[in-house]
PDB file of N, CA and C in Angstrom:
ATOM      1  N   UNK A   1     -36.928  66.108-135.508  1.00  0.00           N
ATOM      2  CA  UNK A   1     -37.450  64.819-135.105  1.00  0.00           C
ATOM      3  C   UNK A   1     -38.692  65.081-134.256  1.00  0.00           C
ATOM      4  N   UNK A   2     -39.400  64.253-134.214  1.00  0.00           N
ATOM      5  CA  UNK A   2     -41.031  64.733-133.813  1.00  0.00           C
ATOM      6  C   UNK A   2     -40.541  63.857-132.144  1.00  0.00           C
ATOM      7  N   UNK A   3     -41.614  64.130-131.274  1.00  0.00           N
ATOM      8  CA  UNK A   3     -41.512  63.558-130.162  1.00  0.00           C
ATOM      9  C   UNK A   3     -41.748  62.290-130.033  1.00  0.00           C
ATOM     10  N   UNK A   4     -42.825  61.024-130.569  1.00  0.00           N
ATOM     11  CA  UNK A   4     -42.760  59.796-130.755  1.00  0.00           C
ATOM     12  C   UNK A   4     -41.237  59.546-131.209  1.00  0.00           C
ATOM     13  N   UNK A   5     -40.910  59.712-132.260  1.00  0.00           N
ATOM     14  CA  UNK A   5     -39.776  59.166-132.909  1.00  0.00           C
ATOM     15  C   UNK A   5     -38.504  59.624-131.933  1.00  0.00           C
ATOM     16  N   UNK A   6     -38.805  60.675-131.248  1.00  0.00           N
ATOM     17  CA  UNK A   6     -37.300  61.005-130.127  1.00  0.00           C
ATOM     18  C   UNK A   6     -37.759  60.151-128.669  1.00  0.00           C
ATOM     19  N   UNK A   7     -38.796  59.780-128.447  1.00  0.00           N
ATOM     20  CA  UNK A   7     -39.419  58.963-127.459  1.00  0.00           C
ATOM     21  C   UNK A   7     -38.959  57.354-128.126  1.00  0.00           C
ATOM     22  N   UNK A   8     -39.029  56.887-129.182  1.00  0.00           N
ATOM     23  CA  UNK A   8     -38.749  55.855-129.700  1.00  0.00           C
ATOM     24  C   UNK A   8     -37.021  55.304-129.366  1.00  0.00           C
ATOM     25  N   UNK A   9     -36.763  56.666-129.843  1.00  0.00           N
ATOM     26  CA  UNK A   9     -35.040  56.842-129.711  1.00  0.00           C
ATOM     27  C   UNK A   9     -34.547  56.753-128.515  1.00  0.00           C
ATOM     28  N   UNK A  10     -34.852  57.556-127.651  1.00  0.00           N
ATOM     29  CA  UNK A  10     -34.808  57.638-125.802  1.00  0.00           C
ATOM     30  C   UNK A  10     -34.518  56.186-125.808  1.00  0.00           C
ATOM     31  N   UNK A  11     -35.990  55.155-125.702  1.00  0.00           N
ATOM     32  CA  UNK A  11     -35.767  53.921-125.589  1.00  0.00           C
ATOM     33  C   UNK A  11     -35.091  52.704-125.584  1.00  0.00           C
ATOM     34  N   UNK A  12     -34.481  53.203-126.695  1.00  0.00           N
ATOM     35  CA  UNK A  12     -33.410  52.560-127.985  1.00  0.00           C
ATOM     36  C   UNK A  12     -31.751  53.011-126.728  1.00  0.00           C
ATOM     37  N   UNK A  13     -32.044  54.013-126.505  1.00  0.00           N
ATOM     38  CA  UNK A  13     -30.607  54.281-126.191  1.00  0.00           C
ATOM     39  C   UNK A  13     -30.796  54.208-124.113  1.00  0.00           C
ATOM     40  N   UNK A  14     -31.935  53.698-123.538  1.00  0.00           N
ATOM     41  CA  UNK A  14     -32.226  53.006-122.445  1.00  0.00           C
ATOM     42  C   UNK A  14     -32.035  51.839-122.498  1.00  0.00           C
ATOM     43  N   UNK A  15     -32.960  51.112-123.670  1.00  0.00           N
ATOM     44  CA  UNK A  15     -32.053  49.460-123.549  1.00  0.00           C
ATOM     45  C   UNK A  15     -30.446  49.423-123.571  1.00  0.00           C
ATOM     46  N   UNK A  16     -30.068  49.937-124.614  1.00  0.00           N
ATOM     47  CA  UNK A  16     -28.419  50.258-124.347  1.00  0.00           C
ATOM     48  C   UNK A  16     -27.369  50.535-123.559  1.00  0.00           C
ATOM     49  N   UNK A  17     -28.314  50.937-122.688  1.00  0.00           N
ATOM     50  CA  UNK A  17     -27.302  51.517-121.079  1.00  0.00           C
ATOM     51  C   UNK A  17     -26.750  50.442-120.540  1.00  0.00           C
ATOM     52  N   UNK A  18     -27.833  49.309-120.613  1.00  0.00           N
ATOM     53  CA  UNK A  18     -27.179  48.179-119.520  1.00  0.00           C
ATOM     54  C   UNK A  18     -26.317  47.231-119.862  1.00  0.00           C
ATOM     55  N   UNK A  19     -24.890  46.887-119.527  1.00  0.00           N
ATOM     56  CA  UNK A  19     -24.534  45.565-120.157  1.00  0.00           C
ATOM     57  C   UNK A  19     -24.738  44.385-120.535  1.00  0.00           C
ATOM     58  N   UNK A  20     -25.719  44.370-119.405  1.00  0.00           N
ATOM     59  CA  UNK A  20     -26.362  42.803-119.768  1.00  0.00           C
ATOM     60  C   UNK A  20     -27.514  42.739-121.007  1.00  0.00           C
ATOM     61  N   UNK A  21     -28.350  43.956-121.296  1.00  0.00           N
ATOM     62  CA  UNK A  21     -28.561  44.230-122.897  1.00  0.00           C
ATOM     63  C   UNK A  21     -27.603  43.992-123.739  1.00  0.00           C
ATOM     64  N   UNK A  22     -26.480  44.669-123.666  1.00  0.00           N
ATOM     65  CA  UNK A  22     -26.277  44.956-124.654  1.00  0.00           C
ATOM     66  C   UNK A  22     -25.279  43.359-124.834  1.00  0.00           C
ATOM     67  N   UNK A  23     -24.861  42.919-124.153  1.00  0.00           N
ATOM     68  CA  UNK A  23     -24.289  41.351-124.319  1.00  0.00           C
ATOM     69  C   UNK A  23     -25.560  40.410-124.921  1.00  0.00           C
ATOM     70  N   UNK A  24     -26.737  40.309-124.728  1.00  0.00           N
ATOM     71  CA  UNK A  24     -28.287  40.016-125.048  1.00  0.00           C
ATOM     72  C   UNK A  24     -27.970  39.885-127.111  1.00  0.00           C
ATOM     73  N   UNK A  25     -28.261  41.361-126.865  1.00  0.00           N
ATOM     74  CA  UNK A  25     -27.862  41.978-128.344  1.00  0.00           C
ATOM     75  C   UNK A  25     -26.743  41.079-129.731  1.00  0.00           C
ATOM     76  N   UNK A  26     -25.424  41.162-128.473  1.00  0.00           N
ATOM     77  CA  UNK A  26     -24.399  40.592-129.355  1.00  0.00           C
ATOM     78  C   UNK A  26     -24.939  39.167-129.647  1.00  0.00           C
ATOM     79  N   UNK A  27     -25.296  38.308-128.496  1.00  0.00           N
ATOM     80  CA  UNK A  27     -25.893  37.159-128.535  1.00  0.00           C
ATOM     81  C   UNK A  27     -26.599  36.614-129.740  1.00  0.00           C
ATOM     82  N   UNK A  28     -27.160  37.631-129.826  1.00  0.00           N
ATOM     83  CA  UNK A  28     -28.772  37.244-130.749  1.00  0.00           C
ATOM     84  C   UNK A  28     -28.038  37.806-132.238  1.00  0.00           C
ATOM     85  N   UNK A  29     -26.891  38.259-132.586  1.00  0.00           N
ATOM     86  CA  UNK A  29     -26.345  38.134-133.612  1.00  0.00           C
ATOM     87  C   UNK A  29     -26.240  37.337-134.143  1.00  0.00           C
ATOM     88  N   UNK A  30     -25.762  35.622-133.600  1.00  0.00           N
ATOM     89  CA  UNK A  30     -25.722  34.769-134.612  1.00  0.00           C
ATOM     90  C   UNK A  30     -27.119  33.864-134.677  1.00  0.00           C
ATOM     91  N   UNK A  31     -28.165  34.404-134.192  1.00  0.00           N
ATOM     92  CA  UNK A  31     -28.998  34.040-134.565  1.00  0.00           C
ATOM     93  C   UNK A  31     -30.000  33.823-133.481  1.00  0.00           C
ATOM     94  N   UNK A  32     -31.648  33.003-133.417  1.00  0.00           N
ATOM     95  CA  UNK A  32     -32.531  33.353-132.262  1.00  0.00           C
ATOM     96  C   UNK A  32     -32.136  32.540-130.900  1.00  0.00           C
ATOM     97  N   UNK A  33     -32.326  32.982-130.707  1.00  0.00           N
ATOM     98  CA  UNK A  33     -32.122  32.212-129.097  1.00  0.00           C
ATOM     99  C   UNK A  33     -33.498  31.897-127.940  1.00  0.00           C
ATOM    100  N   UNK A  34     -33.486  31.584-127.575  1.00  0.00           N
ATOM    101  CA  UNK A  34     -34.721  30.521-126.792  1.00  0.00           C
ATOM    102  C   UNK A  34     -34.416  31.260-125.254  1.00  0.00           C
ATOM    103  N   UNK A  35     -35.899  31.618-124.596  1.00  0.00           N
ATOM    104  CA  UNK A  35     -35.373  32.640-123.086  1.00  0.00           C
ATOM    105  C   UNK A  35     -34.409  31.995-122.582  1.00  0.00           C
ATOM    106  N   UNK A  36     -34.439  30.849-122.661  1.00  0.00           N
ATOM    107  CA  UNK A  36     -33.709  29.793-121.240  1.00  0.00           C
ATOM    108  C   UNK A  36     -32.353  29.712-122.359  1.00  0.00           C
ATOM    109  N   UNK A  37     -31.636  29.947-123.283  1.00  0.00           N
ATOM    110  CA  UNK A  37     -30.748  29.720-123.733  1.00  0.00           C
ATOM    111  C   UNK A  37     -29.912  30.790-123.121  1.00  0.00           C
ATOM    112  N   UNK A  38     -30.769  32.268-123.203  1.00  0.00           N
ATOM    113  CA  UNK A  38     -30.350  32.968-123.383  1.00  0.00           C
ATOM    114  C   UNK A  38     -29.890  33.302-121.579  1.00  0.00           C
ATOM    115  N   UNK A  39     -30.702  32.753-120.472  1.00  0.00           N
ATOM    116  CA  UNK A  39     -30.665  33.411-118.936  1.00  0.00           C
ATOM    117  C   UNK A  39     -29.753  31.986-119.190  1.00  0.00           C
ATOM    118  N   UNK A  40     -29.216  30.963-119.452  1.00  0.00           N
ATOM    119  CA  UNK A  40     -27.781  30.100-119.530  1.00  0.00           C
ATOM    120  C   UNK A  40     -26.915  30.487-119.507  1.00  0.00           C
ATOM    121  N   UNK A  41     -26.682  32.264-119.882  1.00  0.00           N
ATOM    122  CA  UNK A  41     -25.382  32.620-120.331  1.00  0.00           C
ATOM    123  C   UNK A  41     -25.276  33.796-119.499  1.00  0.00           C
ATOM    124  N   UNK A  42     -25.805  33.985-118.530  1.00  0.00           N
ATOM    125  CA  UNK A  42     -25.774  34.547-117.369  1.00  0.00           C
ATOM    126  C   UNK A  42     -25.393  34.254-116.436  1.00  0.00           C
ATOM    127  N   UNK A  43     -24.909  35.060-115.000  1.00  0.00           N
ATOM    128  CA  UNK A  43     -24.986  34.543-113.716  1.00  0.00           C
ATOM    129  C   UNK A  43     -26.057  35.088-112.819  1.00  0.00           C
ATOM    130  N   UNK A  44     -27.361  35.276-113.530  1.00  0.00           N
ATOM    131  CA  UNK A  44     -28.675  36.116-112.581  1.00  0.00           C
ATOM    132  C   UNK A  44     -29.848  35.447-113.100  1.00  0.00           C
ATOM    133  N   UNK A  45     -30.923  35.716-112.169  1.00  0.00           N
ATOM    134  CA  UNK A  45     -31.772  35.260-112.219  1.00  0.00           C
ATOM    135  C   UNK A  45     -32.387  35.225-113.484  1.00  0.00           C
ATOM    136  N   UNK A  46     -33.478  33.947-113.973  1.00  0.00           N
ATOM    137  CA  UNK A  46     -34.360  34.032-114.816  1.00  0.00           C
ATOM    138  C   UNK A  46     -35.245  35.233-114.997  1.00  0.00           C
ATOM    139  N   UNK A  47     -36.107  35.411-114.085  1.00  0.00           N
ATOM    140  CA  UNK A  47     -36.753  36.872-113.701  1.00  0.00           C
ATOM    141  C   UNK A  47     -35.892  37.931-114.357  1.00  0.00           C
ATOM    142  N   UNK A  48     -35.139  38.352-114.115  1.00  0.00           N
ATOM    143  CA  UNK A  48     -34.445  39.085-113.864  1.00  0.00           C
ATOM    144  C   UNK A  48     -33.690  39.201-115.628  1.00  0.00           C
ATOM    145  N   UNK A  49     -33.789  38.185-116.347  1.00  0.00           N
ATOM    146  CA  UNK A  49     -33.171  37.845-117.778  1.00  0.00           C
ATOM    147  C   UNK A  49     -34.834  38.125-118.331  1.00  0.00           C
ATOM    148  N   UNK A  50     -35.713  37.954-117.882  1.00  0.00           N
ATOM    149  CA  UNK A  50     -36.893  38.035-118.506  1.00  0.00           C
ATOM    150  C   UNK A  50     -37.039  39.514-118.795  1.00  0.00           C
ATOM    151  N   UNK A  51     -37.049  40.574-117.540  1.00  0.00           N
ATOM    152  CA  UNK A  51     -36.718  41.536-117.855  1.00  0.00           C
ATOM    153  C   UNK A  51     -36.339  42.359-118.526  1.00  0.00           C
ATOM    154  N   UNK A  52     -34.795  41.982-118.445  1.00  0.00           N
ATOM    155  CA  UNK A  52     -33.953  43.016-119.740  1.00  0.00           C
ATOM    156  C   UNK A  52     -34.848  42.402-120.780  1.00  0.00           C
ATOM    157  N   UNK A  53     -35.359  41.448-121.171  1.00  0.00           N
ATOM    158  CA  UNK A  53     -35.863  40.916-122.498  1.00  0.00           C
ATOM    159  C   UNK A  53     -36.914  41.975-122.798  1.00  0.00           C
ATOM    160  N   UNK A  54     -37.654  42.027-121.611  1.00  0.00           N
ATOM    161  CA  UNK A  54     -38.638  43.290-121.967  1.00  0.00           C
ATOM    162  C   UNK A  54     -38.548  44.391-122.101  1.00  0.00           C
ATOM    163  N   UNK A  55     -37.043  44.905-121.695  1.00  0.00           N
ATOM    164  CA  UNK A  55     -37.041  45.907-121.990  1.00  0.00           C
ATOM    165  C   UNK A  55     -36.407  46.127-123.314  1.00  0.00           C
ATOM    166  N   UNK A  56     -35.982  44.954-123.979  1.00  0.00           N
ATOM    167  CA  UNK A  56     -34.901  45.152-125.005  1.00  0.00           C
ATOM    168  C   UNK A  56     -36.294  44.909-126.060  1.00  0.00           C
ATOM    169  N   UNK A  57     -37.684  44.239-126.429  1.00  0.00           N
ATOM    170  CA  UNK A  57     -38.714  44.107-126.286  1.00  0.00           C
ATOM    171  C   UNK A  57     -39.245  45.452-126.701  1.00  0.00           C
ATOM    172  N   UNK A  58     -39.810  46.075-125.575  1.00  0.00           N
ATOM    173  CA  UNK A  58     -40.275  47.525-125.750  1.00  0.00           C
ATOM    174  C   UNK A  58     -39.461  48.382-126.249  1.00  0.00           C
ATOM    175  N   UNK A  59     -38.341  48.389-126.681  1.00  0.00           N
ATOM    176  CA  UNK A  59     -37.566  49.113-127.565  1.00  0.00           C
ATOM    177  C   UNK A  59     -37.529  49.025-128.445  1.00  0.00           C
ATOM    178  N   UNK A  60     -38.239  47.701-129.533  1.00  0.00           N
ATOM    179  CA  UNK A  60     -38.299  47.547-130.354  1.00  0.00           C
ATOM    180  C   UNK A  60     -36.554  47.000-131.009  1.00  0.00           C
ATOM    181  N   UNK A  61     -35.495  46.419-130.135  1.00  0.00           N
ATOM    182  CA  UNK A  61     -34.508  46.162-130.357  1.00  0.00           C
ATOM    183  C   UNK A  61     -34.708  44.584-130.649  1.00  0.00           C
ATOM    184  N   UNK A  62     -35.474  43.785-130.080  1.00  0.00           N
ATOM    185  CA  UNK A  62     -35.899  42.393-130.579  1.00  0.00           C
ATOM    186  C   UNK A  62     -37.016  41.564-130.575  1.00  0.00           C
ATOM    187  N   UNK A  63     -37.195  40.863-131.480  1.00  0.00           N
ATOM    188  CA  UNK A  63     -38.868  39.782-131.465  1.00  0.00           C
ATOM    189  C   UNK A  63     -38.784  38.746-131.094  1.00  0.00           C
ATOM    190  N   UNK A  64     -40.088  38.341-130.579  1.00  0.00           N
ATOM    191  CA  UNK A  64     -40.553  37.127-129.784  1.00  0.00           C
ATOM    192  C   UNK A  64     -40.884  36.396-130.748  1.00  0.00           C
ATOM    193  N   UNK A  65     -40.824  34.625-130.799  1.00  0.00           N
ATOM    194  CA  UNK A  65     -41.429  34.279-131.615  1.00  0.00           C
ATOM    195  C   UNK A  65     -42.299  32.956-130.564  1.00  0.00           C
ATOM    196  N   UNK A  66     -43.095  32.446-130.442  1.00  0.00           N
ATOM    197  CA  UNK A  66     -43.463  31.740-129.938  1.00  0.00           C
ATOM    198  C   UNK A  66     -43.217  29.937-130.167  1.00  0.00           C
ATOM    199  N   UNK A  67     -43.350  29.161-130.168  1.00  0.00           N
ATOM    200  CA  UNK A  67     -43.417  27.771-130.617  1.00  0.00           C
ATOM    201  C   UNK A  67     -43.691  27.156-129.615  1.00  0.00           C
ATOM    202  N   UNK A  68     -44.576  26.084-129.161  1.00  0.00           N
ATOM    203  CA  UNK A  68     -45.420  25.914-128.004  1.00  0.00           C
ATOM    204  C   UNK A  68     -45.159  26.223-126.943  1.00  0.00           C
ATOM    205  N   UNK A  69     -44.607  25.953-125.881  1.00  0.00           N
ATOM    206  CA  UNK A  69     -44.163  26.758-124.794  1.00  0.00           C
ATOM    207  C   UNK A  69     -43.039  27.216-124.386  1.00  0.00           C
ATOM    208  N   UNK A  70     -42.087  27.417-125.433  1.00  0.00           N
ATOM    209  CA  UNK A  70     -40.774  28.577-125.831  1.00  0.00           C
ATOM    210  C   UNK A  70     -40.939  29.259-125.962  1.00  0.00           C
ATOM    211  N   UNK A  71     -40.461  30.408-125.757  1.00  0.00           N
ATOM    212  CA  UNK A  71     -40.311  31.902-126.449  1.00  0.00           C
ATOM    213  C   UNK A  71     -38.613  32.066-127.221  1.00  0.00           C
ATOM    214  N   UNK A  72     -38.831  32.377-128.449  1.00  0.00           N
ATOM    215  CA  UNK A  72     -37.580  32.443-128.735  1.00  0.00           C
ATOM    216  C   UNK A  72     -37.602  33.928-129.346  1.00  0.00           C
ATOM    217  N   UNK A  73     -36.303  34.621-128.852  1.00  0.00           N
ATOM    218  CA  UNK A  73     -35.743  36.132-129.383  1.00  0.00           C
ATOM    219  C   UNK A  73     -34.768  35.987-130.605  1.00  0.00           C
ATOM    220  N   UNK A  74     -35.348  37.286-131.268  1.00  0.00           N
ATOM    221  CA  UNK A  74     -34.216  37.458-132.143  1.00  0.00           C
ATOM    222  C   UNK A  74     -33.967  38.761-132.872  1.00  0.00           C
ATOM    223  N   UNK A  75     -32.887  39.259-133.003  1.00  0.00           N
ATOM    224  CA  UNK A  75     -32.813  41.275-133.100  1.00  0.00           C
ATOM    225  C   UNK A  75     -33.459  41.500-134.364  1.00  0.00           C
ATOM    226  N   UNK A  76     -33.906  43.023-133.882  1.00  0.00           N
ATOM    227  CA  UNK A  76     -34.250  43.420-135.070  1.00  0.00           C
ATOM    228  C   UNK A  76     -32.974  44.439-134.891  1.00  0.00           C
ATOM    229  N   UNK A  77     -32.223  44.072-135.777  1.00  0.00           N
ATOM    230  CA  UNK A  77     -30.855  44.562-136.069  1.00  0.00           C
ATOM    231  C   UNK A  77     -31.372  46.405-137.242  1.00  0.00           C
ATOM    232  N   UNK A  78     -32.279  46.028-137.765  1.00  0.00           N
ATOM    233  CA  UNK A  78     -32.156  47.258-138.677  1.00  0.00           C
ATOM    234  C   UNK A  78     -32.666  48.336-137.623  1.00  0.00           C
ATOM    235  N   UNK A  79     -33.602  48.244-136.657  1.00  0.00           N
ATOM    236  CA  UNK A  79     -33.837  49.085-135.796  1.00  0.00           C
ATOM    237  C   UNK A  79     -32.974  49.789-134.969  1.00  0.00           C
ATOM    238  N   UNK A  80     -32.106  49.101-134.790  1.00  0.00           N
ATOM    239  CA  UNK A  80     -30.540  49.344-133.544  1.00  0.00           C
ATOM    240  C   UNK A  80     -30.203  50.493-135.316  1.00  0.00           C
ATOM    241  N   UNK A  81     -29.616  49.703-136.161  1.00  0.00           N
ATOM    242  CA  UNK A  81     -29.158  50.757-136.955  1.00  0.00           C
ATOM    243  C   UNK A  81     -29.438  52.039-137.259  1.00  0.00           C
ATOM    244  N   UNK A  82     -30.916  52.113-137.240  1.00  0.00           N
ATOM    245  CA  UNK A  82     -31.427  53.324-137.702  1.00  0.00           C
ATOM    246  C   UNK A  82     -31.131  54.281-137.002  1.00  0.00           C
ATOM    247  N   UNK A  83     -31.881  53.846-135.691  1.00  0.00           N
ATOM    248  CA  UNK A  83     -31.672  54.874-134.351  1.00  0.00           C
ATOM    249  C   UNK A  83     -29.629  55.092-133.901  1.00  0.00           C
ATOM    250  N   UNK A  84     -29.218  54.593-133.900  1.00  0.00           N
ATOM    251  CA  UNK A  84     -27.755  54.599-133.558  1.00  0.00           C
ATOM    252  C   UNK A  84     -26.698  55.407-134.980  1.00  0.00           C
ATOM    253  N   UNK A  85     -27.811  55.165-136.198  1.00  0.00           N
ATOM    254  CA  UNK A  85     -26.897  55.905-137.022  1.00  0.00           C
ATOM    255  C   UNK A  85     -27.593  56.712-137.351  1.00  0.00           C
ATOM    256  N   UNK A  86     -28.955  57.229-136.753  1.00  0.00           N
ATOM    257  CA  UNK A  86     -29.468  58.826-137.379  1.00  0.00           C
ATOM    258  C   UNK A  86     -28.614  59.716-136.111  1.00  0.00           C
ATOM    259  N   UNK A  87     -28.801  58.957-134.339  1.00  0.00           N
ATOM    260  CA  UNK A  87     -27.968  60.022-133.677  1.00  0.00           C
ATOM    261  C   UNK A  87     -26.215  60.025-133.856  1.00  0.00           C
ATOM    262  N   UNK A  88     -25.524  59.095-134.499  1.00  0.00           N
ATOM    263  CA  UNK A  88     -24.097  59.356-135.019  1.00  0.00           C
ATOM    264  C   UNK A  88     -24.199  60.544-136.352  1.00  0.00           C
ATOM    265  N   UNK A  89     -25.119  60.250-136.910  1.00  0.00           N
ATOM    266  CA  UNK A  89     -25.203  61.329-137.983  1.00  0.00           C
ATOM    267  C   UNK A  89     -24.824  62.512-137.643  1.00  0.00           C
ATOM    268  N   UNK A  90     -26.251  62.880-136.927  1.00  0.00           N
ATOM    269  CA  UNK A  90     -26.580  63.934-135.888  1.00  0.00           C
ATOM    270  C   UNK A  90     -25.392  64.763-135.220  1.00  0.00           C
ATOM    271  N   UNK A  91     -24.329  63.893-134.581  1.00  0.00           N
ATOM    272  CA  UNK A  91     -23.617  64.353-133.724  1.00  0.00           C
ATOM    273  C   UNK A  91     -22.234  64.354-134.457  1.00  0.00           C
ATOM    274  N   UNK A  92     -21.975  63.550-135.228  1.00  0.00           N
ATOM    275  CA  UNK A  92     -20.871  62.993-136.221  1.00  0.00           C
ATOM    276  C   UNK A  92     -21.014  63.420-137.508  1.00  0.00           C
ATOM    277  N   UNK A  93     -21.607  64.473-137.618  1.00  0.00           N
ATOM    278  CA  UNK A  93     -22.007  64.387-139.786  1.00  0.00           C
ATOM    279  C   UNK A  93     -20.721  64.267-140.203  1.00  0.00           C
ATOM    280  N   UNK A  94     -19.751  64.328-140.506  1.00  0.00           N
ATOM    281  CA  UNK A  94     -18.491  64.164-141.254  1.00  0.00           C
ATOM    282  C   UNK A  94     -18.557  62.808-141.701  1.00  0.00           C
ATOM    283  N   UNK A  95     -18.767  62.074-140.628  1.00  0.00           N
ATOM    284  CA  UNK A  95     -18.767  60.868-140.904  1.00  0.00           C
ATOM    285  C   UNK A  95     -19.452  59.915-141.713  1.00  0.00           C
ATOM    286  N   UNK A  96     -20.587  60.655-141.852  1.00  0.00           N
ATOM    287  CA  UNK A  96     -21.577  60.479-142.777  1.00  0.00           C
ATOM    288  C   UNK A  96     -20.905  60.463-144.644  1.00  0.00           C
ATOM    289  N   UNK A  97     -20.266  61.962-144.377  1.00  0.00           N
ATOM    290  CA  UNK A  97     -19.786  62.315-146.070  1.00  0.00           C
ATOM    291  C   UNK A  97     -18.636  60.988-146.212  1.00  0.00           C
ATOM    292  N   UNK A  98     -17.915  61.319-145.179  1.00  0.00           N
ATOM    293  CA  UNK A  98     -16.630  59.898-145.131  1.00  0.00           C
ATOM    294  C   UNK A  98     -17.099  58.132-145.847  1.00  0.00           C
ATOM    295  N   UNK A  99     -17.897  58.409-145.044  1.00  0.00           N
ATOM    296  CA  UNK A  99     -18.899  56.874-145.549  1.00  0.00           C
ATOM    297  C   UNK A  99     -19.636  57.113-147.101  1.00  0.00           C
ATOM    298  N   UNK A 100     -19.712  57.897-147.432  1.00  0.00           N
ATOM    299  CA  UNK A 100     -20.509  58.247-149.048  1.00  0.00           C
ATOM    300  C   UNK A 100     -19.272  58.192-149.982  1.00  0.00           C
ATOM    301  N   UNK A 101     -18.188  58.884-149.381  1.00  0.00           N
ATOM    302  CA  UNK A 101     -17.237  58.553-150.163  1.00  0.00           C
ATOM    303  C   UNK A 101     -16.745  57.392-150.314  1.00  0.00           C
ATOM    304  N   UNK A 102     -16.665  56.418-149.347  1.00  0.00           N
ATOM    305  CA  UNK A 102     -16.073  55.325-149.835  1.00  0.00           C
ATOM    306  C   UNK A 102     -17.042  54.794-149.940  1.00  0.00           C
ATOM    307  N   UNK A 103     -18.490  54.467-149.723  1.00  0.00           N
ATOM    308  CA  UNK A 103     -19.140  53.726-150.562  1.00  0.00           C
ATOM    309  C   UNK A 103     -19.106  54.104-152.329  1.00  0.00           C
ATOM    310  N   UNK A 104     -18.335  55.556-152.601  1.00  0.00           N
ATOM    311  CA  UNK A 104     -18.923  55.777-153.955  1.00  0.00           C
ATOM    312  C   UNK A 104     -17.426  55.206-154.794  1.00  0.00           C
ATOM    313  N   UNK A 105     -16.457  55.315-153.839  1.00  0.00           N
ATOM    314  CA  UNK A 105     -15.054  55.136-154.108  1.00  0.00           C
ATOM    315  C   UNK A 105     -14.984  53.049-154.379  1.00  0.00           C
ATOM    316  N   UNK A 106     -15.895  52.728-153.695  1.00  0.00           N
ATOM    317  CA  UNK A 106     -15.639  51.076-153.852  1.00  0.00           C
ATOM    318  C   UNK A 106     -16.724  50.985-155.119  1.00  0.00           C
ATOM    319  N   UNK A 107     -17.745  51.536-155.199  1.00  0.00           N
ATOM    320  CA  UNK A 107     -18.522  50.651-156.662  1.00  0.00           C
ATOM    321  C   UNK A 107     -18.101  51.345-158.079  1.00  0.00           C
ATOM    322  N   UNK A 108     -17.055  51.921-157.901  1.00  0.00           N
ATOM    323  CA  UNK A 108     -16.267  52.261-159.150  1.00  0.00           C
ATOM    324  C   UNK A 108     -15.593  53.680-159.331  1.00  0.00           C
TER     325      UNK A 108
END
């Protein structure tokens, strides 16, 4: 892995540390959420929800979308995957073959 892409990764697994990311995260599973929807489902400051946003943001874990003076988030879910299942790979390969097998075992 080259150093951008393990610098990319670092990131990925910094937004992750914190709970209140990673509750953010689950959030934005069923779909985008609006800043102020999202610091609603907190007990901390706006500031402070703006934040993790940026950092979840610079990780490339979710996008902004604008609409006049909203900001609304929403994951980029394939990114969390990549990075979370190249280092399970990494550390887990078995698991990898395990998963080939039953993907090859379910399409016939």
């Amino acid at each position: 892995m080259d150093s951008v892409a393990a610098d990319q990764e670092a990131g990925v697994f910094r937004a992750l540390a914190d709970s209140t990311r990673r509750q953010i995260l689950e959030d934005l599973r069923a779909g985008e959420l609006t800043a102020g929807e999202i610091a609603g489902r907190f007990p901390i400051s706006g500031p402070s929800i703006s934040r993790h946003l940026g950092v979840l943001k610079a990780a490339g874990l979710v996008r902004e979308r604008r609409e006049a003076n909203r900001i609304f988030y929403s994951l980029v879910d394939e990114r969390l995957a990549l990075h979370v299942g190249r280092f399970l790979s990494a550390v887990c390969p078995e698991q990898v073959v395990v998963r080939h097998r039953r993907r090859a075992t379910e399409k016939g």
